[in-house]
Protein backbone atom coordinates (compact mmCIF):
# COMPACT_ATOMS: atom_id res chain seq x y z
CA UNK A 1 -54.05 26.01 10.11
CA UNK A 2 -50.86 26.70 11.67
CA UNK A 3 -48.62 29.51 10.03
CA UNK A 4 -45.11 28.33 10.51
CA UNK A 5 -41.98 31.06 10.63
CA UNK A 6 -38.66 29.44 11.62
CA UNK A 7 -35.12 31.87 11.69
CA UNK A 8 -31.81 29.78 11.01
CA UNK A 9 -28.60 30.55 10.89
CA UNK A 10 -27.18 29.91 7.38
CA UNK A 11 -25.11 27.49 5.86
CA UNK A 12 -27.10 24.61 5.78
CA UNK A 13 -27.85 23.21 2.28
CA UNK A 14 -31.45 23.66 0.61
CA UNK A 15 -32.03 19.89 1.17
CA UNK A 16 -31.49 20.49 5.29
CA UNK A 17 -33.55 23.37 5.02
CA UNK A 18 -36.44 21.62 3.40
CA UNK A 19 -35.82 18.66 5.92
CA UNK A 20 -36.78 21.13 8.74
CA UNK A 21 -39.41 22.36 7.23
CA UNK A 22 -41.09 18.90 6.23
CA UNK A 23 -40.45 17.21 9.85
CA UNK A 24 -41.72 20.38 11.30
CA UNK A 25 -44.54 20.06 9.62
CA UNK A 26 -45.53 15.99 9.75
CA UNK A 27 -44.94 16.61 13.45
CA UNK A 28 -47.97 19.03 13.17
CA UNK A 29 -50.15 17.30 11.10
CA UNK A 30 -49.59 13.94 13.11
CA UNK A 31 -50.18 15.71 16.48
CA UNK A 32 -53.20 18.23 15.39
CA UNK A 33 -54.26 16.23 12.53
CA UNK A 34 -54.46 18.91 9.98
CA UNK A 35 -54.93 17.95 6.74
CA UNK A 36 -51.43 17.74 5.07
CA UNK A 37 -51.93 20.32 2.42
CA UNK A 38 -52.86 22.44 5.09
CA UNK A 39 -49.15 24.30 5.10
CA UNK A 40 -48.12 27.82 5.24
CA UNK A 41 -44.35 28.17 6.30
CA UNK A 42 -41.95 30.91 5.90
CA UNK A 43 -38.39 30.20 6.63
CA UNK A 44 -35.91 33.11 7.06
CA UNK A 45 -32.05 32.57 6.93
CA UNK A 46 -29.45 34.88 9.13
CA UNK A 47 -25.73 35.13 9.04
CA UNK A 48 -25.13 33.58 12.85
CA UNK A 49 -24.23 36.43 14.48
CA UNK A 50 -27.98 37.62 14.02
CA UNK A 51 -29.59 35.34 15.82
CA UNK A 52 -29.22 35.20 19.67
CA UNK A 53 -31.11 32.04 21.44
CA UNK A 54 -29.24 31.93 24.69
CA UNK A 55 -30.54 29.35 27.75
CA UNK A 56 -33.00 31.42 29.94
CA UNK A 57 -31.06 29.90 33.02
CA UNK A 58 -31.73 26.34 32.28
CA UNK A 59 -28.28 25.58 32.04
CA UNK A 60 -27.28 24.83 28.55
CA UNK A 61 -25.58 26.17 25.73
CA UNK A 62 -27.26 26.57 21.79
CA UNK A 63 -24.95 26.16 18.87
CA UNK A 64 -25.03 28.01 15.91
CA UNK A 65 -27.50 25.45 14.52
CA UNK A 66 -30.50 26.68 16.76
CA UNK A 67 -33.64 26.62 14.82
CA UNK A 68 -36.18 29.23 16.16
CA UNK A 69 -39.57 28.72 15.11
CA UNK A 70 -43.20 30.28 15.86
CA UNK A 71 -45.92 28.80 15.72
CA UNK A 72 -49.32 30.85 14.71
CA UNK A 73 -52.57 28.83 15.43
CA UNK A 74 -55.99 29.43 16.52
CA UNK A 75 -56.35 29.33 20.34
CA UNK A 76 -58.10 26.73 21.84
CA UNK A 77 -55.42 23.24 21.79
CA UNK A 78 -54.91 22.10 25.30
CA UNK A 79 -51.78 22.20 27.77
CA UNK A 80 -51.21 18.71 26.43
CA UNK A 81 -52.15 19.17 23.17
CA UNK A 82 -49.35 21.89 23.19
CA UNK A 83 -46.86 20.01 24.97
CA UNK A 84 -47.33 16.98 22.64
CA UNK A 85 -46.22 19.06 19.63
CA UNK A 86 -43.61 20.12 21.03
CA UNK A 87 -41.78 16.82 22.04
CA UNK A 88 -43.29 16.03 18.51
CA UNK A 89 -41.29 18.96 16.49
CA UNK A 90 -38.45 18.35 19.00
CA UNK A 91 -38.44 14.81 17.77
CA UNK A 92 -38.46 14.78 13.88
CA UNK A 93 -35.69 17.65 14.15
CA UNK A 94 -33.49 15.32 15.93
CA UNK A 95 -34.37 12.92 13.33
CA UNK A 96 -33.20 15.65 10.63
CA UNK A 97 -29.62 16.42 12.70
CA UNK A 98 -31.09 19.07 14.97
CA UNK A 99 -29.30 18.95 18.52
CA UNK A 100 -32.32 19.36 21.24
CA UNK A 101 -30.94 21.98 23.10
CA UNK A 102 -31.25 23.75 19.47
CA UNK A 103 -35.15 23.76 18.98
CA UNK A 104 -36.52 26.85 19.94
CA UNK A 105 -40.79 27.42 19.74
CA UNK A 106 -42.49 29.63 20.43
CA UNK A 107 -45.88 29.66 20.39
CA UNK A 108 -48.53 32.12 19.43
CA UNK A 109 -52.61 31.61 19.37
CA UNK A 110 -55.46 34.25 17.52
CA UNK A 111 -58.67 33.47 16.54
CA UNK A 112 -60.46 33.19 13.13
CA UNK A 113 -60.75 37.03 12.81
CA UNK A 114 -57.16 36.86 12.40
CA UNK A 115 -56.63 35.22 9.15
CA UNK A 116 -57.24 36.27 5.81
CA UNK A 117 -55.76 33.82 3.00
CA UNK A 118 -56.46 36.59 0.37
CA UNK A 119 -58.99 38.40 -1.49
CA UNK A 120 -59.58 41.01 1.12
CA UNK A 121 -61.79 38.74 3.42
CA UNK A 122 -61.42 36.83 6.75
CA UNK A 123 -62.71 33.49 5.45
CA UNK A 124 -63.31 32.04 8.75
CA UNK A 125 -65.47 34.71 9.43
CA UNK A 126 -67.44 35.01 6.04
CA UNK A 127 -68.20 30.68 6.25
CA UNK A 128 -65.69 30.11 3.43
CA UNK A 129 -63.32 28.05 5.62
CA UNK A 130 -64.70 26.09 8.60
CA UNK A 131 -62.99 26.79 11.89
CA UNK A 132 -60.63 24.32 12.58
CA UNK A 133 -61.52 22.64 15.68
CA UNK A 134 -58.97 22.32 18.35
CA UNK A 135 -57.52 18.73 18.52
């Protein structure tokens, strides 16, 4: 149950948008096999000069197209696991016009006392949602 947040600069049209956020999200669901209704995404648009993604001394410059996304999940998915979803999101953005020096993820892991998805109660917790196991 991956919450999904991803910061883009605007100007791209609603259809480009949602063409990030669907790839994005297939690229989950085929890695960690989640069930496909399984989505929670937020998507946040800046003018460009608010976001700054430079290269970390790899070499490279971004464009004003980076995508930034994070990537909440409960710990527990392997190295590879991790590393597969990311050639995976890196992937279906390319296949949605994304240049690869513009996908930025990071990455962040809780566990199921983190999440409530409402009513006051941490689901996980109270046996309303089974854990998710880590594929």
């Amino acid at each position: 149950m991956p919450l999904v947040r991803f910061d883009l600069a605007t100007g791209r049209t609603p259809e480009t948008v949602r063409a990030i956020a669907d790839a994005t999200h297939r690229a989950i669901v085929d890695v960690y096999g989640i069930p496909e209704r399984d989505r929670f995404q937020i998507i946040t648009e800046h003018p460009a000069t608010q976001i700054i993604a430079q290269d970390a001394g790899l070499g490279f410059e971004r464009t004003e197209g980076v995508v930034m996304i994070q990537v909440f999940t409960q710990r527990g998915r392997s190295d590879e696991a991790k590393q597969a979803l990311y050639a995976a999101i890196h992937d279906a953005l390319a296949g949605v016009g994304v240049a690869s020096e513009d996908v930025f993820i990071g990455y962040v892991e809780n566990g199921p006392q983190d999440w409530s998805f409402g009513f006051g109660r941490a689901q996980y917790l109270t046996g309303e949602l089974g854990v998710p196991s880590a594929s």
